[in-house]
PDB file of N, CA and C in Angstrom:
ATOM      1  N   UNK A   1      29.749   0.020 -66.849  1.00  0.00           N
ATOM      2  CA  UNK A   1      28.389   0.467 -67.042  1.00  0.00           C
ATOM      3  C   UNK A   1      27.604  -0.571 -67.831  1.00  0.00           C
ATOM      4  N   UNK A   2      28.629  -1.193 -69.037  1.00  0.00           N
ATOM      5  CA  UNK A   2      27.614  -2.407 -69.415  1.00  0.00           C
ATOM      6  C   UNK A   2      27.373  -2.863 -68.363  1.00  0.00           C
ATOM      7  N   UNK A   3      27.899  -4.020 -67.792  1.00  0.00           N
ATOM      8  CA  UNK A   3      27.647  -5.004 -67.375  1.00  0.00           C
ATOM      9  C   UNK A   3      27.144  -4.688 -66.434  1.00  0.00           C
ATOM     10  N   UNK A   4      26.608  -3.246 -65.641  1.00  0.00           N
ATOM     11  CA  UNK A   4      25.562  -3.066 -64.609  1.00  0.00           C
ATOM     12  C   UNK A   4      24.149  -3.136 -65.305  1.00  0.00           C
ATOM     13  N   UNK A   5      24.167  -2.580 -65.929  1.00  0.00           N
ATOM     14  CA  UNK A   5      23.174  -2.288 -66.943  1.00  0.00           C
ATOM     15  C   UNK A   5      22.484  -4.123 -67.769  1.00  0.00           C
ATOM     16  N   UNK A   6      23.480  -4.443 -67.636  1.00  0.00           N
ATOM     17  CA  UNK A   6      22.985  -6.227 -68.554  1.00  0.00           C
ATOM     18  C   UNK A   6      22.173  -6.630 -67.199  1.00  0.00           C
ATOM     19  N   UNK A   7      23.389  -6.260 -66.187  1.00  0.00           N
ATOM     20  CA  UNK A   7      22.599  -7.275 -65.346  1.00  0.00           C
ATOM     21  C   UNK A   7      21.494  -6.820 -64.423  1.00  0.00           C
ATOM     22  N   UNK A   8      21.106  -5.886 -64.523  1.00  0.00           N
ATOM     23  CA  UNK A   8      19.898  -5.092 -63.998  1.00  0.00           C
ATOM     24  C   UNK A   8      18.535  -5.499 -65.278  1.00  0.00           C
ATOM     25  N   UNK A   9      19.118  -5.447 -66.308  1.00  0.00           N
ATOM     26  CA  UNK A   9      17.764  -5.810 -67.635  1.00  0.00           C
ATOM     27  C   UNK A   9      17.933  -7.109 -67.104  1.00  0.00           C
ATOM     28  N   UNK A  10      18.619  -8.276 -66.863  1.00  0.00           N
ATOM     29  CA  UNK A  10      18.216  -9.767 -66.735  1.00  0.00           C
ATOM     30  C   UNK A  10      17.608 -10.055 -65.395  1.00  0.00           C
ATOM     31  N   UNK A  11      17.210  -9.016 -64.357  1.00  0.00           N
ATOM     32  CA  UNK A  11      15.866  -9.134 -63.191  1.00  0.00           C
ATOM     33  C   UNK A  11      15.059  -9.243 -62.961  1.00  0.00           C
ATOM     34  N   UNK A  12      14.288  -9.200 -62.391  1.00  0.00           N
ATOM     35  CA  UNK A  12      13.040  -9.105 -62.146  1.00  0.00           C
ATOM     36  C   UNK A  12      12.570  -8.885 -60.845  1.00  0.00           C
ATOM     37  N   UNK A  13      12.804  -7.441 -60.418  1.00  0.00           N
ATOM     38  CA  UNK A  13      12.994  -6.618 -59.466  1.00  0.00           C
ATOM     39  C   UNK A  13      11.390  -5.499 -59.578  1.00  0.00           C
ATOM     40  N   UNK A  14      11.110  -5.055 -58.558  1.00  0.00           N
ATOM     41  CA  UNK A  14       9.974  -4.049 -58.498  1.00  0.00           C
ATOM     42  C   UNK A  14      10.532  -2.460 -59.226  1.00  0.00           C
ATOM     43  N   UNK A  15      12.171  -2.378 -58.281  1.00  0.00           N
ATOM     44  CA  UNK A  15      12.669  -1.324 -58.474  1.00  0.00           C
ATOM     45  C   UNK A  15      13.431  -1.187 -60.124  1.00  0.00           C
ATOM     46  N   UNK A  16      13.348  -1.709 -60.883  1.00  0.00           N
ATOM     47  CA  UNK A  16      13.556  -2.093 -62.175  1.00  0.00           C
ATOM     48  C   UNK A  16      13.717  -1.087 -63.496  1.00  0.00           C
ATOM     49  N   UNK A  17      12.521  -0.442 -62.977  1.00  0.00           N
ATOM     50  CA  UNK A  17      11.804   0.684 -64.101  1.00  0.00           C
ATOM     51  C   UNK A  17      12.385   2.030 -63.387  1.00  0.00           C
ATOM     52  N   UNK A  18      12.322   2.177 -62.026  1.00  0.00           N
ATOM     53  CA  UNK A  18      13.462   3.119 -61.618  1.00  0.00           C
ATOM     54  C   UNK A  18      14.347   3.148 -61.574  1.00  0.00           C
ATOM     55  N   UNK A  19      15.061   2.029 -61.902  1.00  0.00           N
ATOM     56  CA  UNK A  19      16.842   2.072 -61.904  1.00  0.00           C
ATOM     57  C   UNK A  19      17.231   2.574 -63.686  1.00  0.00           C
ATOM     58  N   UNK A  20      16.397   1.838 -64.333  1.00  0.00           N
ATOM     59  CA  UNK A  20      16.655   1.923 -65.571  1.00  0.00           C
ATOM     60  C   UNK A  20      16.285   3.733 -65.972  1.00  0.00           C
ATOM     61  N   UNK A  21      15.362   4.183 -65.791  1.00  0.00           N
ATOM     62  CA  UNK A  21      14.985   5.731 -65.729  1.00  0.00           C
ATOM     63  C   UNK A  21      16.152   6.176 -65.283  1.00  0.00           C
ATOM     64  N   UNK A  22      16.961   6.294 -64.252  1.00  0.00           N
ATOM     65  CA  UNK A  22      18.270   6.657 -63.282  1.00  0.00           C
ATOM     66  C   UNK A  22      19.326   6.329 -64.225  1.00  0.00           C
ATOM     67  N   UNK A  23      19.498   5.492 -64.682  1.00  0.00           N
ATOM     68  CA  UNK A  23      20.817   5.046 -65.782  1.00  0.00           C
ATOM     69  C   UNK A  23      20.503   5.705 -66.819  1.00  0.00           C
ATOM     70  N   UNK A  24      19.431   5.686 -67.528  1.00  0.00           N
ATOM     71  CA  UNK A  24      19.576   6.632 -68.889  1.00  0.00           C
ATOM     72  C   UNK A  24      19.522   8.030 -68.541  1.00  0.00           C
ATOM     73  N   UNK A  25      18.861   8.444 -67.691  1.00  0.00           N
ATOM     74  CA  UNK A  25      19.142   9.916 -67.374  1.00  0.00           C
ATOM     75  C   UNK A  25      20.446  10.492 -66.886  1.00  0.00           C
ATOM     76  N   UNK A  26      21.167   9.504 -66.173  1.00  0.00           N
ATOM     77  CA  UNK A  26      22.543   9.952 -65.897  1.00  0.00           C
ATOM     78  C   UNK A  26      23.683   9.873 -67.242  1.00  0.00           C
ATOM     79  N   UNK A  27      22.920   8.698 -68.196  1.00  0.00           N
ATOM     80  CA  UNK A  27      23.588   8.523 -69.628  1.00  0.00           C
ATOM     81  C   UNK A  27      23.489  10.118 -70.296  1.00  0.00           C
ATOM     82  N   UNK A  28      22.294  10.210 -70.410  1.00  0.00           N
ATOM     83  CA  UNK A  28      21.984  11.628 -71.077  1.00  0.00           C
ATOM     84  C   UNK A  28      22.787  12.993 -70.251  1.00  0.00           C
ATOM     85  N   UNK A  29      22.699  13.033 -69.326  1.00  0.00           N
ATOM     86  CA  UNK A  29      23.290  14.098 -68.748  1.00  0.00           C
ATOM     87  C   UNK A  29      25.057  14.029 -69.418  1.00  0.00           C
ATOM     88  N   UNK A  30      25.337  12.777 -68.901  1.00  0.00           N
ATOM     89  CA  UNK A  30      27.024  12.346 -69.717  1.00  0.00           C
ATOM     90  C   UNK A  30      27.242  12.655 -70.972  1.00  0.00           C
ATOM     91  N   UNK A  31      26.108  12.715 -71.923  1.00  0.00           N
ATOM     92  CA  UNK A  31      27.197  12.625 -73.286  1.00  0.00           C
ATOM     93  C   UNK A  31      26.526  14.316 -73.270  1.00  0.00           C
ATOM     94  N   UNK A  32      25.521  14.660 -72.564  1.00  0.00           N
ATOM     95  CA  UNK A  32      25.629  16.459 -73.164  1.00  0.00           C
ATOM     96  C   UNK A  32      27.033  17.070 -72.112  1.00  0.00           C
ATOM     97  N   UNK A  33      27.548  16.514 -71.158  1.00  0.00           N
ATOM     98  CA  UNK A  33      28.577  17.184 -70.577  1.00  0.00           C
ATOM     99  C   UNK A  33      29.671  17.416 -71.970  1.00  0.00           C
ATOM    100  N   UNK A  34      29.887  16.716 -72.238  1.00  0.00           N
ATOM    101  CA  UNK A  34      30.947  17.055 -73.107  1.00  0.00           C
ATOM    102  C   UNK A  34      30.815  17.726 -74.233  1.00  0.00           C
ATOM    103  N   UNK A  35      29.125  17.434 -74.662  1.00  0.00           N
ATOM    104  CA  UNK A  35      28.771  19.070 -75.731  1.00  0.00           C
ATOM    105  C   UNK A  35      29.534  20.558 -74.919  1.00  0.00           C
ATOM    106  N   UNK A  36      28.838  20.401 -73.611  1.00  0.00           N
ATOM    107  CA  UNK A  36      28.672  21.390 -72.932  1.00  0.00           C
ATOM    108  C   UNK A  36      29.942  21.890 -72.550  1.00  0.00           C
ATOM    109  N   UNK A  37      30.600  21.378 -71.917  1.00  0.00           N
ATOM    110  CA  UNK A  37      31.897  21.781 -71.467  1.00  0.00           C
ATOM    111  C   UNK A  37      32.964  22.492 -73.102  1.00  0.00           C
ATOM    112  N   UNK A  38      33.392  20.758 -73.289  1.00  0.00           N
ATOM    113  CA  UNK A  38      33.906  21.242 -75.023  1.00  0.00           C
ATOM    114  C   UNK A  38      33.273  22.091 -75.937  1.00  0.00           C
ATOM    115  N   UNK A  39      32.350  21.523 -76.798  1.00  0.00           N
ATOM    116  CA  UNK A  39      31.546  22.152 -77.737  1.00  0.00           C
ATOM    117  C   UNK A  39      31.196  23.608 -77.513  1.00  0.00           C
ATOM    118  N   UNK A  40      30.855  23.959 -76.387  1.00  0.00           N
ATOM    119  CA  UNK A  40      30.273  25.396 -75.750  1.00  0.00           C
ATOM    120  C   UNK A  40      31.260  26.114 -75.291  1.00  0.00           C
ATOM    121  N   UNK A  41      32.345  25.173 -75.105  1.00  0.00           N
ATOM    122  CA  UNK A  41      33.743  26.194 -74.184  1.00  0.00           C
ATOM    123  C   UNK A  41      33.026  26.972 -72.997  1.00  0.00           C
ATOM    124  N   UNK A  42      32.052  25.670 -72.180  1.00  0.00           N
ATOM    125  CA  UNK A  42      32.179  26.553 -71.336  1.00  0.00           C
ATOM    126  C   UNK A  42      32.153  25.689 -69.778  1.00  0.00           C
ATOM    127  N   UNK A  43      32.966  26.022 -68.662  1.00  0.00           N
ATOM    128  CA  UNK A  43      33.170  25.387 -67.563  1.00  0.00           C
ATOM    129  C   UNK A  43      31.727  25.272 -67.052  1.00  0.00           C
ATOM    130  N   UNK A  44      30.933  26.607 -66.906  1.00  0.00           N
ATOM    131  CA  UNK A  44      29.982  26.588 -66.004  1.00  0.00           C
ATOM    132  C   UNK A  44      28.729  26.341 -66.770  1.00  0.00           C
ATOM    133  N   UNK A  45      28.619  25.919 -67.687  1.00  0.00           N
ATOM    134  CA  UNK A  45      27.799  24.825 -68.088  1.00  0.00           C
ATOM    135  C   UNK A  45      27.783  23.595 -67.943  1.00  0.00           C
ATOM    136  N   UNK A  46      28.807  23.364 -67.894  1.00  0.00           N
ATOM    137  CA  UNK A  46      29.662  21.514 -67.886  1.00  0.00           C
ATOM    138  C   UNK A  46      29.326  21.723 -66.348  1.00  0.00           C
ATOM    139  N   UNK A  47      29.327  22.448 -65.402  1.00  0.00           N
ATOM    140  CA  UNK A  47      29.574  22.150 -64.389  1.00  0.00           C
ATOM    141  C   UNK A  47      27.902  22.128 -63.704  1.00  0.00           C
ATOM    142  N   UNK A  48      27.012  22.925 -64.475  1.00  0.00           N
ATOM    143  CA  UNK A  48      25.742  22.736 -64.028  1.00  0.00           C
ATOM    144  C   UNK A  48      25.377  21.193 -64.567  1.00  0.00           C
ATOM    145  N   UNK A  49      26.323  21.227 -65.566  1.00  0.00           N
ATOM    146  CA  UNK A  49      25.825  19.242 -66.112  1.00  0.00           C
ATOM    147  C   UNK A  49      26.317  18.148 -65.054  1.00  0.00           C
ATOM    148  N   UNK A  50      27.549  18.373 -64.292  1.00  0.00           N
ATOM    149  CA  UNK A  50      27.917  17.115 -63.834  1.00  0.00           C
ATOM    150  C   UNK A  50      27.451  17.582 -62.333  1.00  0.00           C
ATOM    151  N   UNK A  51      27.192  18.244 -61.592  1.00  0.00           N
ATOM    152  CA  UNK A  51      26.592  18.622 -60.483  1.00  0.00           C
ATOM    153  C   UNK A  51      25.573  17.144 -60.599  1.00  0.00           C
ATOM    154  N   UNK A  52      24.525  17.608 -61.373  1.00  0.00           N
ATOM    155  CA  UNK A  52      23.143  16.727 -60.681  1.00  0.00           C
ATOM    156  C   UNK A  52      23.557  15.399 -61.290  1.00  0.00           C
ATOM    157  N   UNK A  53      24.628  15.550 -62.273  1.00  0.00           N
ATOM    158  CA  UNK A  53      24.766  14.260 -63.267  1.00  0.00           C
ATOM    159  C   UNK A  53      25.394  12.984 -61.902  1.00  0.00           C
ATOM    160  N   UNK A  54      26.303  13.770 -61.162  1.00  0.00           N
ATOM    161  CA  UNK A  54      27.156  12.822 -60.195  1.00  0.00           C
ATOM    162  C   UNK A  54      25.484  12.350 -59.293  1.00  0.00           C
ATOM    163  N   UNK A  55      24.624  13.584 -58.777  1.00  0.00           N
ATOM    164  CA  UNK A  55      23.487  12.765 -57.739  1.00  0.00           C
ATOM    165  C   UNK A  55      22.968  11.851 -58.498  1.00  0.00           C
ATOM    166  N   UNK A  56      22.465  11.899 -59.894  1.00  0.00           N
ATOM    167  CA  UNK A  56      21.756  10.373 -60.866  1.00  0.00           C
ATOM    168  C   UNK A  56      22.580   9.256 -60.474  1.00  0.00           C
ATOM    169  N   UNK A  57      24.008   9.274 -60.651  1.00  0.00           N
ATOM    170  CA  UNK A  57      24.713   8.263 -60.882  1.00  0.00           C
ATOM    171  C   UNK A  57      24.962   7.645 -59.193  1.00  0.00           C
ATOM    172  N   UNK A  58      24.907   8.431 -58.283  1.00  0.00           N
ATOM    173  CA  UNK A  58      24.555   7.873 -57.063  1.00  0.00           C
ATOM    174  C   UNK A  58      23.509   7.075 -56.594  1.00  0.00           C
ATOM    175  N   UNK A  59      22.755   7.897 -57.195  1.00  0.00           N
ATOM    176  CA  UNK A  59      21.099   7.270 -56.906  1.00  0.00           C
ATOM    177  C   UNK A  59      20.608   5.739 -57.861  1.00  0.00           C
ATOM    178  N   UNK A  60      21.552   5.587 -58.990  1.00  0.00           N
ATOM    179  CA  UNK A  60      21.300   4.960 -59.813  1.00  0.00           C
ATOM    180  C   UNK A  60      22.544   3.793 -58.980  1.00  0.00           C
ATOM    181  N   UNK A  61      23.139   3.909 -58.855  1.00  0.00           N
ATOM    182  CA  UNK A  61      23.899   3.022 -57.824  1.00  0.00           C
ATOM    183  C   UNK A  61      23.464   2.250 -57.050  1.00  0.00           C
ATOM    184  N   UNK A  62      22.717   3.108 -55.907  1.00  0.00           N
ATOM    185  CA  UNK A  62      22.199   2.749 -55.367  1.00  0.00           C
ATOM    186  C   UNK A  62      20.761   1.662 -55.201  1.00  0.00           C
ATOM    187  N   UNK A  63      20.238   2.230 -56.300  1.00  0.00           N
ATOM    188  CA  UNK A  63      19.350   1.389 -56.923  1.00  0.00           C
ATOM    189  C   UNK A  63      19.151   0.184 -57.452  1.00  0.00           C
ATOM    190  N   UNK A  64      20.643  -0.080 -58.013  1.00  0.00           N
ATOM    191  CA  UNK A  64      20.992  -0.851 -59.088  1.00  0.00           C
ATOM    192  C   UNK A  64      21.562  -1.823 -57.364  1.00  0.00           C
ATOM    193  N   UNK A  65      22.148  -1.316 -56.565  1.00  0.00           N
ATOM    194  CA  UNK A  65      22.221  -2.310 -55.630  1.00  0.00           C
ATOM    195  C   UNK A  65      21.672  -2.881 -55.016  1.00  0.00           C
ATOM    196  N   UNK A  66      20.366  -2.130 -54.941  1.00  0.00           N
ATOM    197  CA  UNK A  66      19.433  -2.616 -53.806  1.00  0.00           C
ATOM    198  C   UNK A  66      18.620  -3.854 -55.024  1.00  0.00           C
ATOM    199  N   UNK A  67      18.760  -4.124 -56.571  1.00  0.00           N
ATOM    200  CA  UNK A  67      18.519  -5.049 -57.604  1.00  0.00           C
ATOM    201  C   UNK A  67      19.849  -6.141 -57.204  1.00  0.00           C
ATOM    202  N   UNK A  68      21.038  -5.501 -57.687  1.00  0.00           N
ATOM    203  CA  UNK A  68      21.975  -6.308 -57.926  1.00  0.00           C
ATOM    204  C   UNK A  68      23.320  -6.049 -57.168  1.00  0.00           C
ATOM    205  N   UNK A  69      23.853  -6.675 -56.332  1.00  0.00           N
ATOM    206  CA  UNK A  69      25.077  -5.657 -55.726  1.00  0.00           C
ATOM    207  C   UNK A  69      25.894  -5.868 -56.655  1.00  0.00           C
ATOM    208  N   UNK A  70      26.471  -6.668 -57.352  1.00  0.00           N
ATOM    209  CA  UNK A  70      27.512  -6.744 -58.462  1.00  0.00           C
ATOM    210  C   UNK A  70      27.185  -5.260 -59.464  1.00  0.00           C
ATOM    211  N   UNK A  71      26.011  -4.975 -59.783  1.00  0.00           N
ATOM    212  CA  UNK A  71      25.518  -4.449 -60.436  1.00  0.00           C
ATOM    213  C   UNK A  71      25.931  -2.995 -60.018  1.00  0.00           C
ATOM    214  N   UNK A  72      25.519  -2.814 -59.072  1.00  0.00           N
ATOM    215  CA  UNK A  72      26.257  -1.733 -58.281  1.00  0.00           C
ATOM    216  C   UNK A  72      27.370  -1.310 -57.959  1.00  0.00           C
ATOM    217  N   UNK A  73      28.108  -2.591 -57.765  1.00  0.00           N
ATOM    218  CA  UNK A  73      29.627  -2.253 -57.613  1.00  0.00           C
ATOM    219  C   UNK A  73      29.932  -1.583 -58.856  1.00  0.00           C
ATOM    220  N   UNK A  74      29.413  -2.336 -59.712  1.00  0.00           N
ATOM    221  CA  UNK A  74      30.109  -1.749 -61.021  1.00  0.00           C
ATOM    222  C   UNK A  74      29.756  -0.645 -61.718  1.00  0.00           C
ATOM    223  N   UNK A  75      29.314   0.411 -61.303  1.00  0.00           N
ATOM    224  CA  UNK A  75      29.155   1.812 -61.192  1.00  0.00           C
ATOM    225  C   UNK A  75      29.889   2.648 -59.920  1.00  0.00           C
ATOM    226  N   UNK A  76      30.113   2.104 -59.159  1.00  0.00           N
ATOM    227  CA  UNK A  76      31.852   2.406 -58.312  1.00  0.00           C
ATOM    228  C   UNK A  76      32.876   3.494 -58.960  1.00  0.00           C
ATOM    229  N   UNK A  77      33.519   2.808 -60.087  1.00  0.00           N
ATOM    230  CA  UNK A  77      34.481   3.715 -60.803  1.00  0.00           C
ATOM    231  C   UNK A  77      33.347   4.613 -61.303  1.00  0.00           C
ATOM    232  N   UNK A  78      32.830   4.667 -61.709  1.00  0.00           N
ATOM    233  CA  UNK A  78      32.199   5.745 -62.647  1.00  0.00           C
ATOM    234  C   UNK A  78      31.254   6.826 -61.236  1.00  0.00           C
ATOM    235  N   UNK A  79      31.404   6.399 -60.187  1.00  0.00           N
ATOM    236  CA  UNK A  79      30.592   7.773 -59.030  1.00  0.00           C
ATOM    237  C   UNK A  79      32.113   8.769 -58.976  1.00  0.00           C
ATOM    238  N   UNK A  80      33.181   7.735 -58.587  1.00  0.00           N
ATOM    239  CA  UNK A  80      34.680   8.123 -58.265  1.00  0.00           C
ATOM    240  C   UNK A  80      35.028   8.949 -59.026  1.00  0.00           C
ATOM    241  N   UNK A  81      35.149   8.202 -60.356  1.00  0.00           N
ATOM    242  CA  UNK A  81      35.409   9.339 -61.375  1.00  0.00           C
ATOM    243  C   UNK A  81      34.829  10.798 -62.225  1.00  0.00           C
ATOM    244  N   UNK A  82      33.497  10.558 -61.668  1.00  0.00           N
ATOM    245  CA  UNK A  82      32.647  11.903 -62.004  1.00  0.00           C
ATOM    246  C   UNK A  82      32.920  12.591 -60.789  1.00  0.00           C
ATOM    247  N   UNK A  83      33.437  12.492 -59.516  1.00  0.00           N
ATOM    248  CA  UNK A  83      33.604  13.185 -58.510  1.00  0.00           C
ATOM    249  C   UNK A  83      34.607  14.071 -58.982  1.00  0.00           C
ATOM    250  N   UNK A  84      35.881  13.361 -59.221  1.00  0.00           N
ATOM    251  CA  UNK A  84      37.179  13.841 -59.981  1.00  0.00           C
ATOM    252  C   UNK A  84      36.935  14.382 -60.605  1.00  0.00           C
ATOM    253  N   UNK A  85      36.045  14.496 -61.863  1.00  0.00           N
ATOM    254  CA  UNK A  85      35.986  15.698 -62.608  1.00  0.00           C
ATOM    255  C   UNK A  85      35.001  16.214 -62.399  1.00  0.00           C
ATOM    256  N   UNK A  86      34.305  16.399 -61.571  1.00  0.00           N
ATOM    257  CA  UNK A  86      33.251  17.444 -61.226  1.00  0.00           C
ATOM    258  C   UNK A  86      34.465  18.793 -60.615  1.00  0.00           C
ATOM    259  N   UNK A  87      35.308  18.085 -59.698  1.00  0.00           N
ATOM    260  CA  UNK A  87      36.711  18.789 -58.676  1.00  0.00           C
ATOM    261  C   UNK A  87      37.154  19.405 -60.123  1.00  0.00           C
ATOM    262  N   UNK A  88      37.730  18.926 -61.251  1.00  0.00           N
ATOM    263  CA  UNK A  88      38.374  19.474 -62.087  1.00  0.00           C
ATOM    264  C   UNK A  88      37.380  20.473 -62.596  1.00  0.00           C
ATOM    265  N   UNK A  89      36.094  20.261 -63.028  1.00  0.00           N
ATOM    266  CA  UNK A  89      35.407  21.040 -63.674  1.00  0.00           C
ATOM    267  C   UNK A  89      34.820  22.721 -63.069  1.00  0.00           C
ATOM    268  N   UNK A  90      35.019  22.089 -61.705  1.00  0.00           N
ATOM    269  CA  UNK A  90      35.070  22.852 -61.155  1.00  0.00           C
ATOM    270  C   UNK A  90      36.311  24.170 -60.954  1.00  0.00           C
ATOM    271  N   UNK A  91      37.536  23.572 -60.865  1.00  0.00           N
ATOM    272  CA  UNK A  91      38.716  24.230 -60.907  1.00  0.00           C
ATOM    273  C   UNK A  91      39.424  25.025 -62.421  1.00  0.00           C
ATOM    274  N   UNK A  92      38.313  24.380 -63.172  1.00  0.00           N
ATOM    275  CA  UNK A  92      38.683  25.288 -64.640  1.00  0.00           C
ATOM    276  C   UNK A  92      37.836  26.615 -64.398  1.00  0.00           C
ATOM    277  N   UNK A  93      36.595  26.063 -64.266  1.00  0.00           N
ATOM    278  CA  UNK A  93      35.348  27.369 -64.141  1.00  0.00           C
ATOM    279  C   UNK A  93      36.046  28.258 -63.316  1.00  0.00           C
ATOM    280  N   UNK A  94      36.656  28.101 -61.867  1.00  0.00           N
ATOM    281  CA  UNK A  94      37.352  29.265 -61.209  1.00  0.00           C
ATOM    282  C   UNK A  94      38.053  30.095 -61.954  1.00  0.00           C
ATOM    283  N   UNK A  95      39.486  28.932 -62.124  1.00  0.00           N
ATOM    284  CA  UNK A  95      40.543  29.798 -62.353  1.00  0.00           C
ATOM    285  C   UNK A  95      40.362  30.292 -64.237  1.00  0.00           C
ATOM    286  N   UNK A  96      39.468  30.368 -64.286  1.00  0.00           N
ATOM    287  CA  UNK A  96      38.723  31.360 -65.911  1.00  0.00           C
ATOM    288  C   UNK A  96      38.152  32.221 -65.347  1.00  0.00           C
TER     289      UNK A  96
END
């Protein structure tokens, strides 16, 4: 995430100011998941958090590629892995 993020601030791209909006909003959604989930003990909060949190981080991907493809790649692990635990976050909220 750094180094998407460095290298999206060292551009000079149109789409710029929307990628960067897309990265901090998917930032923000990330660190309240874990209020939410932990802190709140509760699945189906965490799970209303990483729902739209995974579309930011897509869209912000995407964005960040159509700036930088390196830039993009390297938000790869982090779509993958919010998928994975969206699946998990999901599978706690059930089986509770």
């Amino acid at each position: 995430m750094a180094v998407a993020i460095w290298r999206i601030l060292s551009r000079d791209a149109p789409e710029k100011r929307g990628g960067l909006v897309l990265f901090f909003a998917q930032l923000a959604f990330n660190a309240a998941w874990s209020w939410m989930f932990f802190g709140m003990h509760s699945p189906l909060l965490g799970l209303c958090n990483i729902l739209p949190q995974w579309f930011l981080i897509v869209a912000t991907l995407v964005v960040f590629w159509r700036i930088d493809r390196l830039a993009g790649l390297c938000l790869l692990p982090l779509a993958f892995w919010v998928a994975f635990a969206t699946v998990l976050n999901f599978e706690v909220w059930r089986l509770n």
